[in-house]
Protein backbone atom coordinates (compact mmCIF):
# COMPACT_ATOMS: atom_id res chain seq x y z
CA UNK A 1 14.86 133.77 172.97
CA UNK A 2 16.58 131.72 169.90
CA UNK A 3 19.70 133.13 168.37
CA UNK A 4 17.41 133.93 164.96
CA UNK A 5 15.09 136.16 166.60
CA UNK A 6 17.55 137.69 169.18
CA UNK A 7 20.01 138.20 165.69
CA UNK A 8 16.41 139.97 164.38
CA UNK A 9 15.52 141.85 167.23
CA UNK A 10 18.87 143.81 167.24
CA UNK A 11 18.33 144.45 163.49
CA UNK A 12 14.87 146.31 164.42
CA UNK A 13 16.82 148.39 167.08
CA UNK A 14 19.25 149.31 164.78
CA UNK A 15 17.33 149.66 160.98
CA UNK A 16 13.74 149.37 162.34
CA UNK A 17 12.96 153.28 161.49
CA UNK A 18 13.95 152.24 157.63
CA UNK A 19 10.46 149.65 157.69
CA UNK A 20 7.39 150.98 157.11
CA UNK A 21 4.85 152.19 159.80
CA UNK A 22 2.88 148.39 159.11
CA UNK A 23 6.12 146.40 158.82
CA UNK A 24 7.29 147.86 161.91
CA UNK A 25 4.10 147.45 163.90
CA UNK A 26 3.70 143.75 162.89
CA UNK A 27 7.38 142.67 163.00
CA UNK A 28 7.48 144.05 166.50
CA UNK A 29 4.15 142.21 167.43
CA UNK A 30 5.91 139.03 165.89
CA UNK A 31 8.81 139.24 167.18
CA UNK A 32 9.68 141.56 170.42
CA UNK A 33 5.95 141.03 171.54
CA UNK A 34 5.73 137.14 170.87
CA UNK A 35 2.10 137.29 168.84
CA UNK A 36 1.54 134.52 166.26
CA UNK A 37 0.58 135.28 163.15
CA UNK A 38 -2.44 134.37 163.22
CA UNK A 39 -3.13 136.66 166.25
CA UNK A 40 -1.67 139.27 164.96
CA UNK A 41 -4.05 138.97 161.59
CA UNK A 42 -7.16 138.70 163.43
CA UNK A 43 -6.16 142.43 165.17
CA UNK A 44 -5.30 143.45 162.21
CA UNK A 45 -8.10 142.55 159.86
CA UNK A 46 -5.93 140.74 157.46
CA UNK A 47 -5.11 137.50 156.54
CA UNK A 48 -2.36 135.12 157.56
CA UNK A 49 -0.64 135.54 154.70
CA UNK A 50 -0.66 138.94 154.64
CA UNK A 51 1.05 139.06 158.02
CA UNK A 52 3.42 136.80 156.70
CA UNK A 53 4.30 138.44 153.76
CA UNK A 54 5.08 141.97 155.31
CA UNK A 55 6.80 140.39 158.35
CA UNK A 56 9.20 138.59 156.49
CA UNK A 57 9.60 141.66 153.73
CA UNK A 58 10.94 143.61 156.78
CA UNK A 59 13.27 140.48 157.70
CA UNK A 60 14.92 140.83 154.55
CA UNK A 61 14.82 144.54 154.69
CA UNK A 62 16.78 144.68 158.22
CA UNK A 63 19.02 141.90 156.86
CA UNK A 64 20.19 143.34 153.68
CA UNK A 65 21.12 146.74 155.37
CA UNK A 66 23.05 144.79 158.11
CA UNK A 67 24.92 142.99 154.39
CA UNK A 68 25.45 146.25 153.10
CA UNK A 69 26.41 148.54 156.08
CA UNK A 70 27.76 145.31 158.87
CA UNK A 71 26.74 148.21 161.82
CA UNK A 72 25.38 145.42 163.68
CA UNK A 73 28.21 143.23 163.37
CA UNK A 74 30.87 146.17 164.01
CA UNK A 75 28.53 146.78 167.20
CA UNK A 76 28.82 143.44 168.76
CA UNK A 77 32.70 142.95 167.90
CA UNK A 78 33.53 146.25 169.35
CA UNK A 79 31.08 145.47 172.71
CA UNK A 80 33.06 142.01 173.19
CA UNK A 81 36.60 144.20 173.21
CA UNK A 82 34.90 147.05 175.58
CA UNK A 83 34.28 143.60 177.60
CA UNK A 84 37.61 142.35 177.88
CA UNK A 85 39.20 146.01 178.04
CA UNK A 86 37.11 145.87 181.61
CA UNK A 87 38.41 142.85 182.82
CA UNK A 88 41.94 143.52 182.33
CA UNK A 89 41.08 146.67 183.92
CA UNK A 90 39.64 145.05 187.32
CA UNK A 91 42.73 142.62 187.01
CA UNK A 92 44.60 145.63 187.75
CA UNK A 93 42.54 146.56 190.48
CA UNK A 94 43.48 143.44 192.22
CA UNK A 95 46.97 143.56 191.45
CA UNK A 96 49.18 143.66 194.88
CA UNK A 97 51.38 146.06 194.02
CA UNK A 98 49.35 148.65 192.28
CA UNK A 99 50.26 152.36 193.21
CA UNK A 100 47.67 154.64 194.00
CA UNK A 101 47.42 156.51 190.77
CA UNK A 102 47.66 153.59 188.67
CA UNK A 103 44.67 152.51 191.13
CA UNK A 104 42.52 155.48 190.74
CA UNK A 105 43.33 155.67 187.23
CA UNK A 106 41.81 151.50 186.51
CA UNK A 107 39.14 152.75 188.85
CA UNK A 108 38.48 155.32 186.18
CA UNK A 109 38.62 153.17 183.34
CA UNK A 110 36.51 150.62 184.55
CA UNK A 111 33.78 152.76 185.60
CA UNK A 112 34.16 154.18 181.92
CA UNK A 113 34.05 150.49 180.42
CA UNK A 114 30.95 149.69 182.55
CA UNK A 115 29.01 152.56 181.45
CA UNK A 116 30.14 151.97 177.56
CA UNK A 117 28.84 148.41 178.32
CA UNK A 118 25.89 148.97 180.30
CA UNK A 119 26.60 146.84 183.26
């Protein structure tokens, strides 16, 4: 998956219940479910170009609420600092000299971290 329609994809997951019912249903086909347009026309009964044009209305749609609102953005910056919080954490797991509460507190925290994270 390219950066453009990973960038896209997490757009849908967060703004995708602002499309329409047929602007969700064909960007998902297009993009999350890998259909050309073409294919995705010939289900629907429409043309090409009628694909095309809703598709890429709800590409602009998802992209100017990420301009206005930056959720997206906000999401990914705070996910990289949850990621780094967990790897000092697990340094201090490894740490010789840790004592056991300081242990079982990292222990905490990283389990924490990894659950904020999903891994």
């Amino acid at each position: 998956m390219d950066d453009e329609t990973l960038q896209m994809t997490m757009l849908f997951d967060f703004f995708g219940d602002l499309l329409t019912e047929k602007q969700r249903e064909y960007f998902d086909l297009y993009h999350n479910e890998d259909l050309s347009l073409s294919e995705i026309a010939e289900k629907a009964c429409i043309s090409r170009q009628g694909v095309y044009d809703i598709v890429t209305r709800a590409e602009k749609t998802l992209a100017l609420m990420e301009q206005k609102t930056g959720v997206v953005r906000r999401w990914q910056e705070t996910r990289a600092e949850l990621e780094k919080a967990e790897v000092l954490a697990r340094e201090l797991l490894i740490m010789p000299d840790i004592s056991d509460n300081a242990a079982e507190v990292a222990h905490k925290l990283v389990n924490t971290l990894e659950m904020l994270t999903g891994d």
